[in-house]
N, C-alpha and C. Protein backbone atom coordinates (compact mmCIF):
# COMPACT_ATOMS: atom_id res chain seq x y z
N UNK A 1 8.66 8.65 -13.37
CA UNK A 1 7.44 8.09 -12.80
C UNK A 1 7.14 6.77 -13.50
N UNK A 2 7.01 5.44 -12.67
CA UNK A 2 7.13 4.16 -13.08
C UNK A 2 5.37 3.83 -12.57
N UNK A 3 4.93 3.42 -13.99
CA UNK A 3 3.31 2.69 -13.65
C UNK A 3 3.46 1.73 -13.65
N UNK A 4 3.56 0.70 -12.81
CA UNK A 4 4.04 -0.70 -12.42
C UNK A 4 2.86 -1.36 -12.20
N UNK A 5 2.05 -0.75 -11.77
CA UNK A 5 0.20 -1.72 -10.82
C UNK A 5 1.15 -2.50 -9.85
N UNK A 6 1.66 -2.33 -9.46
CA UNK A 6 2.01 -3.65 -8.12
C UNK A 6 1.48 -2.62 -6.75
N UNK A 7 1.04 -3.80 -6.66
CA UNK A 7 -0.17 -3.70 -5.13
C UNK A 7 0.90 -2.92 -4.03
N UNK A 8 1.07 -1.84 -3.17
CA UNK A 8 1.67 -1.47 -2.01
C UNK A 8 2.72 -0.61 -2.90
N UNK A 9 3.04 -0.35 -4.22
CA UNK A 9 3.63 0.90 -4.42
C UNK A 9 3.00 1.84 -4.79
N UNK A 10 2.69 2.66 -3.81
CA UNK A 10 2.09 4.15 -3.69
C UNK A 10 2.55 4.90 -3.94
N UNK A 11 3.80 4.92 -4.27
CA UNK A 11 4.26 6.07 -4.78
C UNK A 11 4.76 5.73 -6.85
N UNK A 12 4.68 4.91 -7.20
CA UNK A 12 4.85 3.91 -8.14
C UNK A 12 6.03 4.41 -8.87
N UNK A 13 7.44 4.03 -8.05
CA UNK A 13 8.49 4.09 -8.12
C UNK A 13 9.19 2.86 -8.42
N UNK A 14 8.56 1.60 -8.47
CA UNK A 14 9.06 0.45 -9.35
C UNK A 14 9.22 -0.19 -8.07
N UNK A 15 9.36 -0.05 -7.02
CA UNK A 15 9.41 -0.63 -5.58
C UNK A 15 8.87 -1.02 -4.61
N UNK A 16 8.40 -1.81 -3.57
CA UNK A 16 7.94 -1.55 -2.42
C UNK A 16 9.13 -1.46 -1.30
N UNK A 17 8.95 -0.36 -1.08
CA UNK A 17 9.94 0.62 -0.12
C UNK A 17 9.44 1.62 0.75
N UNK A 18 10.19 2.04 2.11
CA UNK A 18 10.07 2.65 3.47
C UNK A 18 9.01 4.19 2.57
N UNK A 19 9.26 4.58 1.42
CA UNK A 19 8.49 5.49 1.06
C UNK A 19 7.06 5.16 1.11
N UNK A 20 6.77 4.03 0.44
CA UNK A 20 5.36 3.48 0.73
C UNK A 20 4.84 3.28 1.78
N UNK A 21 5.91 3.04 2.92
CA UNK A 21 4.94 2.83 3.92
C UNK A 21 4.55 3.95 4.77
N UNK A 22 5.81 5.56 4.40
CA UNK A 22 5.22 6.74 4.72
C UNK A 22 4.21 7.13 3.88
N UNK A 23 3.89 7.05 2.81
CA UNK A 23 2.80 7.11 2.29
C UNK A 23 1.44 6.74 2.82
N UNK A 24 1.51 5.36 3.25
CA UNK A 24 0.88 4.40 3.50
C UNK A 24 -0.48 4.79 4.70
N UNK A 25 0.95 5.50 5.89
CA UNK A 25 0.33 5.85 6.88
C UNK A 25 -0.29 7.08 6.49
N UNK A 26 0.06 8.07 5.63
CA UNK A 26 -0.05 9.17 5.73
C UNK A 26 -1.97 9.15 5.05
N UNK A 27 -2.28 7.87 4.33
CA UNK A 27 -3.50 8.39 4.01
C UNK A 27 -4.26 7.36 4.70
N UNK A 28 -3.95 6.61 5.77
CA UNK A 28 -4.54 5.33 6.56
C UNK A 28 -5.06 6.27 8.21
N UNK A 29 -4.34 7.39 8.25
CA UNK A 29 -3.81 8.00 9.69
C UNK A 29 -4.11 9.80 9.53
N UNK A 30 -3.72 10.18 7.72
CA UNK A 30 -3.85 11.80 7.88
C UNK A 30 -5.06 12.24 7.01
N UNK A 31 -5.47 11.33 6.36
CA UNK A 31 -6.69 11.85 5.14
C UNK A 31 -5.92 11.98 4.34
N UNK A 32 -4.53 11.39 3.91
CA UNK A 32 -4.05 12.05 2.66
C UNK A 32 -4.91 11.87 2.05
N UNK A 33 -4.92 12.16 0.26
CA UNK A 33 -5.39 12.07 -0.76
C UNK A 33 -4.79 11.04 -0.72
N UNK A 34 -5.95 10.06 -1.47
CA UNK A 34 -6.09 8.22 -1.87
C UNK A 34 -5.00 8.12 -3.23
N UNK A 35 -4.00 7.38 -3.04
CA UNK A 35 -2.75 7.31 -3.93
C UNK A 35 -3.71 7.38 -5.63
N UNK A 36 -2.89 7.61 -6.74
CA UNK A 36 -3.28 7.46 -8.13
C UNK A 36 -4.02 6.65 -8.41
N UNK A 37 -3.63 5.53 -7.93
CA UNK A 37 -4.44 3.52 -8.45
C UNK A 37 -4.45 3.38 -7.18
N UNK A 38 -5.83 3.56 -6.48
CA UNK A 38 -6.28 3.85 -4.88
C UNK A 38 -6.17 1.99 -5.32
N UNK A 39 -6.52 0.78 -5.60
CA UNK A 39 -6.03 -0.26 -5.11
C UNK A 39 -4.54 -0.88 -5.02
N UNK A 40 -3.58 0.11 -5.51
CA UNK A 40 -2.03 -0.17 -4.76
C UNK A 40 -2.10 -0.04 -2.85
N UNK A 41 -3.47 0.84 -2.49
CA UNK A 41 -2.66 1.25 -1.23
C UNK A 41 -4.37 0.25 -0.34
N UNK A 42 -5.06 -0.86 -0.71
CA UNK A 42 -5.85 -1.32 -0.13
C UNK A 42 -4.92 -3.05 0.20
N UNK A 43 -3.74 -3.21 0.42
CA UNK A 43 -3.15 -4.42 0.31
C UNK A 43 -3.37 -5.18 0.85
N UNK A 44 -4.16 -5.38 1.55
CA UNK A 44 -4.77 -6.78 2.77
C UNK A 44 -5.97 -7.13 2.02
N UNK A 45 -6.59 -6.19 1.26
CA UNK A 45 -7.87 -6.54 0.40
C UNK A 45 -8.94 -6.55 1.46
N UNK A 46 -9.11 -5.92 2.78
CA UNK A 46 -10.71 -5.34 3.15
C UNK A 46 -11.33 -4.22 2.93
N UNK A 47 -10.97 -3.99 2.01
CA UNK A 47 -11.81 -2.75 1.53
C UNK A 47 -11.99 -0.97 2.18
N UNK A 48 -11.15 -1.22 3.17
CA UNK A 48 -10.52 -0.13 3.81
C UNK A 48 -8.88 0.48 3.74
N UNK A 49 -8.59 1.73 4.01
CA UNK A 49 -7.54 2.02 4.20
C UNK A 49 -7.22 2.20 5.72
N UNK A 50 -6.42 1.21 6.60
CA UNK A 50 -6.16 1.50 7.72
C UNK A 50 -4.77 0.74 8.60
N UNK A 51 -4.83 0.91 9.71
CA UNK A 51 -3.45 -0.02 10.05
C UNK A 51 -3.34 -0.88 10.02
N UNK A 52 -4.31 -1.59 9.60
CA UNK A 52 -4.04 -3.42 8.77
C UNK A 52 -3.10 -3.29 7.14
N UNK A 53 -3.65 -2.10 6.57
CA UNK A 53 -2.91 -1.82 5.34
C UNK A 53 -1.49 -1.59 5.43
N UNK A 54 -1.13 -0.90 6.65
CA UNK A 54 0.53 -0.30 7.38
C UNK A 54 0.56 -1.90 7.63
N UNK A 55 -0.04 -2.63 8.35
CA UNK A 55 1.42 -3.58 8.77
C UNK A 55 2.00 -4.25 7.85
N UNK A 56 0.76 -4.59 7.02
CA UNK A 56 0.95 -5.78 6.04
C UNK A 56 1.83 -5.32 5.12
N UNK A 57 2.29 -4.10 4.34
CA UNK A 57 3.35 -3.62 3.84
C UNK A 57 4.24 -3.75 4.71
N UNK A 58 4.15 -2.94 5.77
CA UNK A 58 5.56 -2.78 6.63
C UNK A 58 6.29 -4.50 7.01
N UNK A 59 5.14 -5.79 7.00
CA UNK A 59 5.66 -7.15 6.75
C UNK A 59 6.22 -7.63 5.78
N UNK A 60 5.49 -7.05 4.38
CA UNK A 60 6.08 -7.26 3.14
C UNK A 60 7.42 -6.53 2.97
N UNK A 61 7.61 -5.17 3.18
CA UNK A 61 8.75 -4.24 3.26
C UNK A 61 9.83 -4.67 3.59
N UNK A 62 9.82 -5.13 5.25
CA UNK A 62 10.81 -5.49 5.67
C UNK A 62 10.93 -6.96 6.37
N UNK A 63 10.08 -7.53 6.20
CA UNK A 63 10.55 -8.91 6.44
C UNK A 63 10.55 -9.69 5.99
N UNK A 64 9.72 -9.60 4.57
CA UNK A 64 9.72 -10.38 3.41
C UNK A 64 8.24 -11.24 3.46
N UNK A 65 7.41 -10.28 4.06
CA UNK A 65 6.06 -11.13 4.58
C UNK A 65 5.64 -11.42 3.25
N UNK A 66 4.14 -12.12 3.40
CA UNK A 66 3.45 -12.15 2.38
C UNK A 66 3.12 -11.62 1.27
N UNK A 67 2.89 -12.18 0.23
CA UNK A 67 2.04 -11.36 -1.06
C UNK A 67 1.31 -10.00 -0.59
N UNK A 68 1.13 -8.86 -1.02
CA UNK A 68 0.20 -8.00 -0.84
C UNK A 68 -0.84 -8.42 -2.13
N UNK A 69 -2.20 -8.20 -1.75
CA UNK A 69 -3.28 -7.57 -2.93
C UNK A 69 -3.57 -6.68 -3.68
N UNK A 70 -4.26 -6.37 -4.30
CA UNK A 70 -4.76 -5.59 -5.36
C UNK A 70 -6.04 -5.38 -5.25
N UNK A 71 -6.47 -4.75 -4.55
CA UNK A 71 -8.06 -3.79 -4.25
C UNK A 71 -8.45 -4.54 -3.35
N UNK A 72 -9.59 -4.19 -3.35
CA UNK A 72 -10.63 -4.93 -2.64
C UNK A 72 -11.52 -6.29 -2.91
N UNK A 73 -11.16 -7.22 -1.88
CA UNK A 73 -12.16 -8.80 -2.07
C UNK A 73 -13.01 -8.42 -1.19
N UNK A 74 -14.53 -8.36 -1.74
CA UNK A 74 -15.41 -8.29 -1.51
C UNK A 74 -16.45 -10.10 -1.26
């Protein structure tokens, strides 16, 4: 188990990877329980968990999108 703080690893496996983004959905979409360091999984920074949080990983993941954030900008 790797404590990294990098914004979008939810599972904090030293990565941002296809696991995170099942993660991702799973508490944006199922109620999971809010990851360990609930601001790894707020990465767009609005202060919600939802499918703005899925894409913007799933951009970072696999297409090399943008920076993700770290909590919430208020």
């Amino acid at each position: 188990h790797v404590t990294n703080r990098r914004p979008g690893d939810i599972n904090e496996d030293g990565t941002n990877d296809v696991l995170d983004v099942v993660a991702m959905v799973g508490i944006a979409f199922r109620n999971n329980p809010n990851p360990e360091r609930p601001g790894s999984a707020d990465v767009n920074a609005d202060c919600v968990y939802d499918i703005l949080d899925v894409v913007a990983l799933v951009n970072h993941v696999f297409r090399n999108g943008p920076s993700l954030y770290w909590w919430c900008i208020e």
